[in-house]
Protein backbone atom coordinates (compact mmCIF):
# COMPACT_ATOMS: atom_id res chain seq x y z
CA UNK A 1 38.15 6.35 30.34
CA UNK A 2 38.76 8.47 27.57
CA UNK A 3 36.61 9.79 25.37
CA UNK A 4 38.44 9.27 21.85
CA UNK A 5 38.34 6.84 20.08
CA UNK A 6 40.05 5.79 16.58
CA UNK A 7 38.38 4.06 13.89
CA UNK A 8 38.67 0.71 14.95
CA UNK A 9 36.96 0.86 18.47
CA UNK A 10 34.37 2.83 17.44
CA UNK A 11 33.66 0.25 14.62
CA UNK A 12 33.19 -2.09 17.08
CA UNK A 13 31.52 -0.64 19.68
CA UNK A 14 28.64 0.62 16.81
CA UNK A 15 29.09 -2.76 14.28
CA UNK A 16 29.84 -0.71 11.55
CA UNK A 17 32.07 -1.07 9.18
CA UNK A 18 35.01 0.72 8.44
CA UNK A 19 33.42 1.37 5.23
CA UNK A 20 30.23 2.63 6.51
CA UNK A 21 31.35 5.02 9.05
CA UNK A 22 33.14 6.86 6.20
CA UNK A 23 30.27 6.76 4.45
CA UNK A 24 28.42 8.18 7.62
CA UNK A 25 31.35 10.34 8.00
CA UNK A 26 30.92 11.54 3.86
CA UNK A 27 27.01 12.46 4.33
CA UNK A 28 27.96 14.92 7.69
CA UNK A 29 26.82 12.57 10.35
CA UNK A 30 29.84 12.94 12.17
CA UNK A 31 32.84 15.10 11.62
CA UNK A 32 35.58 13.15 13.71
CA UNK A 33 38.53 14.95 14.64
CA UNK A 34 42.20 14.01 12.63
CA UNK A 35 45.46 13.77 14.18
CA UNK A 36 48.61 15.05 12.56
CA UNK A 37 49.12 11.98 10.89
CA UNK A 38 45.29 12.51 9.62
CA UNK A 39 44.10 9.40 11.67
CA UNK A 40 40.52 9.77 12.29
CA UNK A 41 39.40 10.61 16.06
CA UNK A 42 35.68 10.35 17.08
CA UNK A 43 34.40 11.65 20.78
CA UNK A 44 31.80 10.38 22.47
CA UNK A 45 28.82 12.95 21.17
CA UNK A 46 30.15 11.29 17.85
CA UNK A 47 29.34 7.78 18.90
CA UNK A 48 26.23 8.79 20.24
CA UNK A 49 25.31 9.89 16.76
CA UNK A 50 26.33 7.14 15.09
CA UNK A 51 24.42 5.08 17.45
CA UNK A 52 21.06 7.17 16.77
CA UNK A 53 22.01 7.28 13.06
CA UNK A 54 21.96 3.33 13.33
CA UNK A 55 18.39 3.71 14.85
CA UNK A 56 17.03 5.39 12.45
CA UNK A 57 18.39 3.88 9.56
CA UNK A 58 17.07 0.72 10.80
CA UNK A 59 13.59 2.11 11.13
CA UNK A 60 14.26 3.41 6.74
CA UNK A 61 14.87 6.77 7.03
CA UNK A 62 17.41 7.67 4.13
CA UNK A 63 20.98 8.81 5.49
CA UNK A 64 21.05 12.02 3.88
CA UNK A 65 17.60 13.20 5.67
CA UNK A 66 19.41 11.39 9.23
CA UNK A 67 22.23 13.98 8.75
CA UNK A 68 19.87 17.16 8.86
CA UNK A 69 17.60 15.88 11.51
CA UNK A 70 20.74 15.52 13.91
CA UNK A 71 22.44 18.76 12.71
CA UNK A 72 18.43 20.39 13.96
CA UNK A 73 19.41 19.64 17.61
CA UNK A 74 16.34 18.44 19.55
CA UNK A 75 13.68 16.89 17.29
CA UNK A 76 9.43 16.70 17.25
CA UNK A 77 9.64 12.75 16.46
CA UNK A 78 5.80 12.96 16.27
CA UNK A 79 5.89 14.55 12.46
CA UNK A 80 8.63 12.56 11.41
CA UNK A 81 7.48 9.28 12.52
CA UNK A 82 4.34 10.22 10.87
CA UNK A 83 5.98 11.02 7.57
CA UNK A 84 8.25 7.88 7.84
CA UNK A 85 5.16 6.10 8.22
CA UNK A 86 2.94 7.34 5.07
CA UNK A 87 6.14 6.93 3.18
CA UNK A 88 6.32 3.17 4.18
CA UNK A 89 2.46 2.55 3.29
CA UNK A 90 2.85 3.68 -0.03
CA UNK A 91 5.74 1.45 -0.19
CA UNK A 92 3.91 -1.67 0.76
CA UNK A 93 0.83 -0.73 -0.75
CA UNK A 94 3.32 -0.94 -4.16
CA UNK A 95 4.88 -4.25 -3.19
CA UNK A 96 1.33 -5.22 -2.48
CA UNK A 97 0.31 -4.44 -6.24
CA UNK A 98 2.85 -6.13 -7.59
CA UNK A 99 2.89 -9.29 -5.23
CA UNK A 100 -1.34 -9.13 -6.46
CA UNK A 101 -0.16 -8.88 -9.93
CA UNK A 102 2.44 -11.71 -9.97
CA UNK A 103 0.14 -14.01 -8.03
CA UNK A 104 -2.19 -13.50 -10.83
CA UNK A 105 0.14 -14.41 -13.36
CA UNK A 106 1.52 -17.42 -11.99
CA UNK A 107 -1.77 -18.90 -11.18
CA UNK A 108 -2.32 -18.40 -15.14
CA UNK A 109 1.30 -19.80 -15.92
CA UNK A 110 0.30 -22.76 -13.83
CA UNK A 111 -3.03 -23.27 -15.60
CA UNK A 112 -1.20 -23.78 -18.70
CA UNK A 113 -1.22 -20.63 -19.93
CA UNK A 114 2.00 -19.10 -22.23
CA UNK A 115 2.82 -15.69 -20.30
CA UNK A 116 5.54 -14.03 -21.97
CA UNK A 117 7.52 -10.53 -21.37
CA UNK A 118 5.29 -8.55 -24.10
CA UNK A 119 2.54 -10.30 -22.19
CA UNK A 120 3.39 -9.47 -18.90
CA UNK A 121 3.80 -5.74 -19.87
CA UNK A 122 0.76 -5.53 -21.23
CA UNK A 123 -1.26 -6.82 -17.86
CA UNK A 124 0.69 -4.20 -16.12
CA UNK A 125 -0.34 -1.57 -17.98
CA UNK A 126 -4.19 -3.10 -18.38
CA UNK A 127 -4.01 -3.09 -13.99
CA UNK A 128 -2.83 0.76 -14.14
CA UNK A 129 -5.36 1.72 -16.10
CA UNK A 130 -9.14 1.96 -14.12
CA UNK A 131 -7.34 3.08 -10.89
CA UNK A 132 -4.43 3.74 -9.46
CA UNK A 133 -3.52 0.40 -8.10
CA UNK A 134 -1.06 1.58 -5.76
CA UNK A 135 -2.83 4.41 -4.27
CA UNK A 136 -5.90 1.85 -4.06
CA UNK A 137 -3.77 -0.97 -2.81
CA UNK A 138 -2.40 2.05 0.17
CA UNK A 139 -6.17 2.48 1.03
CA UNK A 140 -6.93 -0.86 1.93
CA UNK A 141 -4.24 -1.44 3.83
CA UNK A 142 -5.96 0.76 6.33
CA UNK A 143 -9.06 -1.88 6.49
CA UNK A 144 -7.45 -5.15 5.54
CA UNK A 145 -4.67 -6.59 7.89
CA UNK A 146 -1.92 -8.68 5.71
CA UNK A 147 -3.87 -11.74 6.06
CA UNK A 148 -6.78 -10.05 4.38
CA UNK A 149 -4.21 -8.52 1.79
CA UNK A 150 -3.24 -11.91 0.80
CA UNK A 151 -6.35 -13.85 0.99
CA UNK A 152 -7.81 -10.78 -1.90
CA UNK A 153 -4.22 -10.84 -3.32
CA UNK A 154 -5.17 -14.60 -3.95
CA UNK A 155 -8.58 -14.08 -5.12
CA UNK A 156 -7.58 -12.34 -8.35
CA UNK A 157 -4.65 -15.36 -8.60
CA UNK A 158 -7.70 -17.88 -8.74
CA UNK A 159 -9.48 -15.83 -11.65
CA UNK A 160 -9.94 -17.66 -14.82
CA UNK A 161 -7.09 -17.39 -17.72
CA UNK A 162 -8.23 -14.90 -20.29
CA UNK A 163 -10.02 -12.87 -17.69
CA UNK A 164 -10.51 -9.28 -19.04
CA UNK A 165 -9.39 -7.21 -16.08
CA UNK A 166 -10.45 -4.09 -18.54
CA UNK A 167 -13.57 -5.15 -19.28
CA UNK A 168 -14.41 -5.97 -15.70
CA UNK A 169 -13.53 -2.55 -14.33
CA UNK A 170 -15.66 -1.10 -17.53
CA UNK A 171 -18.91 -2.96 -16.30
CA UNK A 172 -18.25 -1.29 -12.75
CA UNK A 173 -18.12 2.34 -14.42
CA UNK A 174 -20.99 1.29 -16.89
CA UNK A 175 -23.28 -0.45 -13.68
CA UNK A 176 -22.16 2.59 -11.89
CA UNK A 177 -23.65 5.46 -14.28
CA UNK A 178 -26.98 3.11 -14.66
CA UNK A 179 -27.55 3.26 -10.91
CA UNK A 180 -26.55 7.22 -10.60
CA UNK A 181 -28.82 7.90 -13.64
CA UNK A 182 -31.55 6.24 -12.25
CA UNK A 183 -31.89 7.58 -8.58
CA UNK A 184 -33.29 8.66 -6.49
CA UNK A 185 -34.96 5.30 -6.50
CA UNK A 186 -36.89 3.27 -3.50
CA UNK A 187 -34.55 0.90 -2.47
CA UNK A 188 -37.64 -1.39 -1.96
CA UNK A 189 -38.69 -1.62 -5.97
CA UNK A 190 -37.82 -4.37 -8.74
CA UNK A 191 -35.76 -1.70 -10.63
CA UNK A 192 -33.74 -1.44 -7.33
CA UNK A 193 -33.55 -5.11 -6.97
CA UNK A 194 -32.35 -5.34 -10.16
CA UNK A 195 -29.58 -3.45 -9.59
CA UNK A 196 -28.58 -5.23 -6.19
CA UNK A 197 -28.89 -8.40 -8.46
CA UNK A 198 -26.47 -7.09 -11.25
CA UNK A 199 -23.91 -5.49 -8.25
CA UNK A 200 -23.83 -9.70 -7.17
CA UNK A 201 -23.22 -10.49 -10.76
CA UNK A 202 -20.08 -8.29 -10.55
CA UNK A 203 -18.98 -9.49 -7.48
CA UNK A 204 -19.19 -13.40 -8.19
CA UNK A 205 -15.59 -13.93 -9.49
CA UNK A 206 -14.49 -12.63 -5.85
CA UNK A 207 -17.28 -14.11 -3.75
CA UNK A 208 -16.21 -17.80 -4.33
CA UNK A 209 -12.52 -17.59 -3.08
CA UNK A 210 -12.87 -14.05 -0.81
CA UNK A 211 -13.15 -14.49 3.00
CA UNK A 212 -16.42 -13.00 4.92
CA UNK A 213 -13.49 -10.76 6.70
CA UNK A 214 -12.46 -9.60 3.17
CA UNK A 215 -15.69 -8.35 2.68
CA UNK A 216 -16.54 -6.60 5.13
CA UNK A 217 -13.22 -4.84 5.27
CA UNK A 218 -14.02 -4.26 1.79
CA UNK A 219 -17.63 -2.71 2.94
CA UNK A 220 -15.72 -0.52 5.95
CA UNK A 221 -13.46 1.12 2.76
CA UNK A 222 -16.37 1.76 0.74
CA UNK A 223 -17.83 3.58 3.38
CA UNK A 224 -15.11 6.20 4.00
CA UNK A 225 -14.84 6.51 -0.06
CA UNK A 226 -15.13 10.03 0.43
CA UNK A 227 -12.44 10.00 2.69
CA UNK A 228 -10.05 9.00 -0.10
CA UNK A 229 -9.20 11.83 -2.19
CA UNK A 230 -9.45 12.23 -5.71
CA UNK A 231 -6.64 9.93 -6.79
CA UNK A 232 -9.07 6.60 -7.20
CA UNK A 233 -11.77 6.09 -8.67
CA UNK A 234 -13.14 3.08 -8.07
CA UNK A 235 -15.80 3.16 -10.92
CA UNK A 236 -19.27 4.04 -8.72
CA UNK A 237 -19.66 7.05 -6.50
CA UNK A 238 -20.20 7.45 -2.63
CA UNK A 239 -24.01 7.98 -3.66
CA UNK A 240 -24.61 4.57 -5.18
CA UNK A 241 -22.68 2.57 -3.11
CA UNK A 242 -24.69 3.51 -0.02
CA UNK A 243 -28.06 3.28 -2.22
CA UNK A 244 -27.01 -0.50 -3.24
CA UNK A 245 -26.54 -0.84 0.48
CA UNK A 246 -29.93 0.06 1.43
CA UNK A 247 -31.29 -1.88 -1.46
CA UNK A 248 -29.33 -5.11 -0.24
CA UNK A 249 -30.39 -4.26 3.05
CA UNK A 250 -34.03 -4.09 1.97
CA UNK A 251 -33.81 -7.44 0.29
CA UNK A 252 -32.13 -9.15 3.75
CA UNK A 253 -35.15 -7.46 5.80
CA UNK A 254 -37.92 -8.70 3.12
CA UNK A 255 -39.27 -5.00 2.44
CA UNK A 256 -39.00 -5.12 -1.50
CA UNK A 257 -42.27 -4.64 -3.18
């Protein structure tokens, strides 16, 4: 059997179209060979490129970066899968966001609220503002499996209309700097307690509609915080969150004073 092949047969032994394999041909995946009459003529190595090029477009890696990872000859897939793969969390960590965000809008457009486009801009730029959602939305997809995602996703749907997303993330910051001003502090006293009771406070519009398994995917994040880097900031620092732990956990044990 030969190995060239016009147009046509390669077409269908890849299921490309015409159309894309000159566009594969246009970003230097393949170079076929042209016949007098300037008829295009692949060989096999060419099909087997097209066929890997396939692959990995399937798998979202951009054509133009599939063109210089074939013209490098041999590759270390370990890197590249790893890159592919932060690059696809950060996407779904933004379709996350938004999916969050338009949850939470309908829910208020279904509970007779009038959301318009100024509206709708505004809540936007009110979620960017405390942290950077997407960056905070990549993060816990590393504890929270899509389920998880959803069921928090729907938690901040079920909030009540004119909920001040602002102001909420304010009290964190504000109950945040109390507790960090005020320790070190026995995680056994009333002034502790306090504290463990005004963290509750917080969490209450979440802790009616978020599953146990949110939670404690939630708790599993907090406790790497200083794992994350220094592009979120969630409004309390590594210190407090593991003091309010102890406190809680002194309140569960009965060893508050």
């Amino acid at each position: 059997m030969s190995d060239r092949m016009e147009i046509g047969e390669v077409a269908r032994r890849t299921g490309l179209s015409l159309r894309a394999l000159r566009h594969y041909e246009q970003c230097g995946i393949v170079a076929p060979l042209r016949t007098t009459g300037q008829r295009r003529v692949y060989r096999a190595d060419d099909l087997a490129r097209l066929n890997a090029a396939t692959a990995l477009k399937r798998l979202g890696f951009p054509l133009k970066d599939i063109a210089a990872m074939l013209a490098r000859g041999p590759l270390d897939l370990g890197p590249l899968i790893a890159t592919r793969i932060a690059t696809l969390e950060a996407q779904a960590a933004e379709l996350a966001t938004s999916r969050a965000l338009l949850l939470s809008v309908r829910g208020r457009i279904d509970r007779g609220e009038q959301i318009d486009i100024v509206t709708l801009c505004a809540l936007i730029r009110t979620g960017e503002e405390p942290v950077n959602a997407a960056d905070m939305a990549t993060i816990a997809a590393r504890y929270l499996d899509l389920k998880d995602r959803e069921n928090f996703a729907e938690s901040w749907a079920a909030l009540p209309a004119g909920f001040d997303q602002a102001a909420y993330a304010q009290a964190w910051r504000d109950l945040g700097a109390r507790i960090e001003a005020a320790l070190p502090l026995d995680a056994r006293s009333a002034e502790a307690q306090g504290f463990v009771d005004a963290w509750m406070t917080l969490l209450q519009p979440f802790a009616r509609t978020a599953s146990p398994q949110v939670f404690a995917g939630v708790a599993r994040m907090y406790d790497e915080m200083d794992q994350w880097g220094d592009t979120v900031d969630p409004g309390f620092s590594k210190q407090v969150w593991d003091f309010i732990k102890l406190a809680a956990a002194a309140r569960m044990t009965g060893e508050v004073k």
